[in-house]
Protein backbone atom coordinates (compact mmCIF):
# COMPACT_ATOMS: atom_id res chain seq x y z
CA UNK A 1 198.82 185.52 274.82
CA UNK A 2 201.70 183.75 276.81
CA UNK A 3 203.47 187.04 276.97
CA UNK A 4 200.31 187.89 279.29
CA UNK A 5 200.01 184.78 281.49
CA UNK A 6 203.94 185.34 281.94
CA UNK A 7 204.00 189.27 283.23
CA UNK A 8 200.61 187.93 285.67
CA UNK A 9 202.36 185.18 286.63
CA UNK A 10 205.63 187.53 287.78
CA UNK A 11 204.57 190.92 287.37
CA UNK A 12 207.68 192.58 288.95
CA UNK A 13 210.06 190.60 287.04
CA UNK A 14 211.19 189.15 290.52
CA UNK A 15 211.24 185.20 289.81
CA UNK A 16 208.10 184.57 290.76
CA UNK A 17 205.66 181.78 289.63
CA UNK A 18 202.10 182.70 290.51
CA UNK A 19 200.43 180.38 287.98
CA UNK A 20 202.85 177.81 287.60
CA UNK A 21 204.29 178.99 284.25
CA UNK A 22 207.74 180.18 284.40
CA UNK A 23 208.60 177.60 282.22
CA UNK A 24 206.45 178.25 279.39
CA UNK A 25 208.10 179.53 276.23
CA UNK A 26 207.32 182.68 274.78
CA UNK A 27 205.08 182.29 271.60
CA UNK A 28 204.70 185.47 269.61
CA UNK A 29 202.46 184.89 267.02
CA UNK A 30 203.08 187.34 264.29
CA UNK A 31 206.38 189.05 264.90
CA UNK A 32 207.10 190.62 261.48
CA UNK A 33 203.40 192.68 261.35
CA UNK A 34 204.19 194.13 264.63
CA UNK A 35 205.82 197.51 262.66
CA UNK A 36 202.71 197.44 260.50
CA UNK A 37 200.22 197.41 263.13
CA UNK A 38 202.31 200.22 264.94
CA UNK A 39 202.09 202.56 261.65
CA UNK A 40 198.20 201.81 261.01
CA UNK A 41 197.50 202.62 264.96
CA UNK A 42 199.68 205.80 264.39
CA UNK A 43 197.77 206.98 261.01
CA UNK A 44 194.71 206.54 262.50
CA UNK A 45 195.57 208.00 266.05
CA UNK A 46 197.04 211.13 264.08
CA UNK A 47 193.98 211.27 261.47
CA UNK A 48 191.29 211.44 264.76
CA UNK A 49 193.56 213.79 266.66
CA UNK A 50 193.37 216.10 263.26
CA UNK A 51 190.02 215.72 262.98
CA UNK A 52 188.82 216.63 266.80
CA UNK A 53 191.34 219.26 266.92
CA UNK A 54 190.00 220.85 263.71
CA UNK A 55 186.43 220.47 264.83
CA UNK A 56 187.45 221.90 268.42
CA UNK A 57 188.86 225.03 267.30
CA UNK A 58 185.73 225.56 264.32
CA UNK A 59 183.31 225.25 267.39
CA UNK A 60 185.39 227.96 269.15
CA UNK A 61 186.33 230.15 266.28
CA UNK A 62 183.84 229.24 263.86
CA UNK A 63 185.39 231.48 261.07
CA UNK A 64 186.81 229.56 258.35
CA UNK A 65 189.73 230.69 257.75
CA UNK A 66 190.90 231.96 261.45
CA UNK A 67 190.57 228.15 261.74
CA UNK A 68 192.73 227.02 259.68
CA UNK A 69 194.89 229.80 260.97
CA UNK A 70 194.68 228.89 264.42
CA UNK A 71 194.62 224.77 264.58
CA UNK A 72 198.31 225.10 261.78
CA UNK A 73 200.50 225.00 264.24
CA UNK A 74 198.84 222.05 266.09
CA UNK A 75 198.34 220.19 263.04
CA UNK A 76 201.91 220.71 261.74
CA UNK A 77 203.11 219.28 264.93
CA UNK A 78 201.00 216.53 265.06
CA UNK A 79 202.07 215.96 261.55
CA UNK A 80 205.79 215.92 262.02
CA UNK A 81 205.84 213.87 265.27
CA UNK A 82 203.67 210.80 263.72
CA UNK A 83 206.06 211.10 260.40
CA UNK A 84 208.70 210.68 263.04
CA UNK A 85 207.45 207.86 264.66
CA UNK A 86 206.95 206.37 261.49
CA UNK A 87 210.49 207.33 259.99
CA UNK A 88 212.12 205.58 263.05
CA UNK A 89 209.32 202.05 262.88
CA UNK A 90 210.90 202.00 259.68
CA UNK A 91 214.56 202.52 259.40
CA UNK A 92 215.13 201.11 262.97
């Protein structure tokens, strides 16, 4: 929350002091679940863009297997770049 009052209070970065509180120290409140929350918002972001994409191209194709024929590509994609983003949350 006082990361929020500070960027309002000088939203360029340019020494300003809208609200009076450039001197307020920065409080963050739960520093070491920051990675975790990162990795369950990418899960789930990657889980609902499977899902829509999979239900986009059966309402297209409708044919079962042309589906999963068609949306593979996507999917593997989506796959690879969220086990990225996860590899480098964790090892970085």
């Amino acid at each position: 929350m006082t990361f929020i009052l500070l960027s309002l209070s000088d939203p360029f970065g340019w020494g300003w002091d809208l609200l009076g509180t450039a001197g307020m120290p920065w409080i963050q409140i739960w520093p070491s679940g920051i990675p975790w929350i990162k990795a369950v918002l990418i899960l789930i972001g990657v889980s609902l863009s499977l899902k829509k994409g999979y239900g986009l191209w059966h309402s297209e194709i409708g044919r079962e297997n042309r589906v999963l024929k068609g949306f593979a590509p996507t999917a593997v994609i989506l796959v690879l770049l969220a086990a990225g983003m996860l590899f480098y949350l964790t090892h970085y």
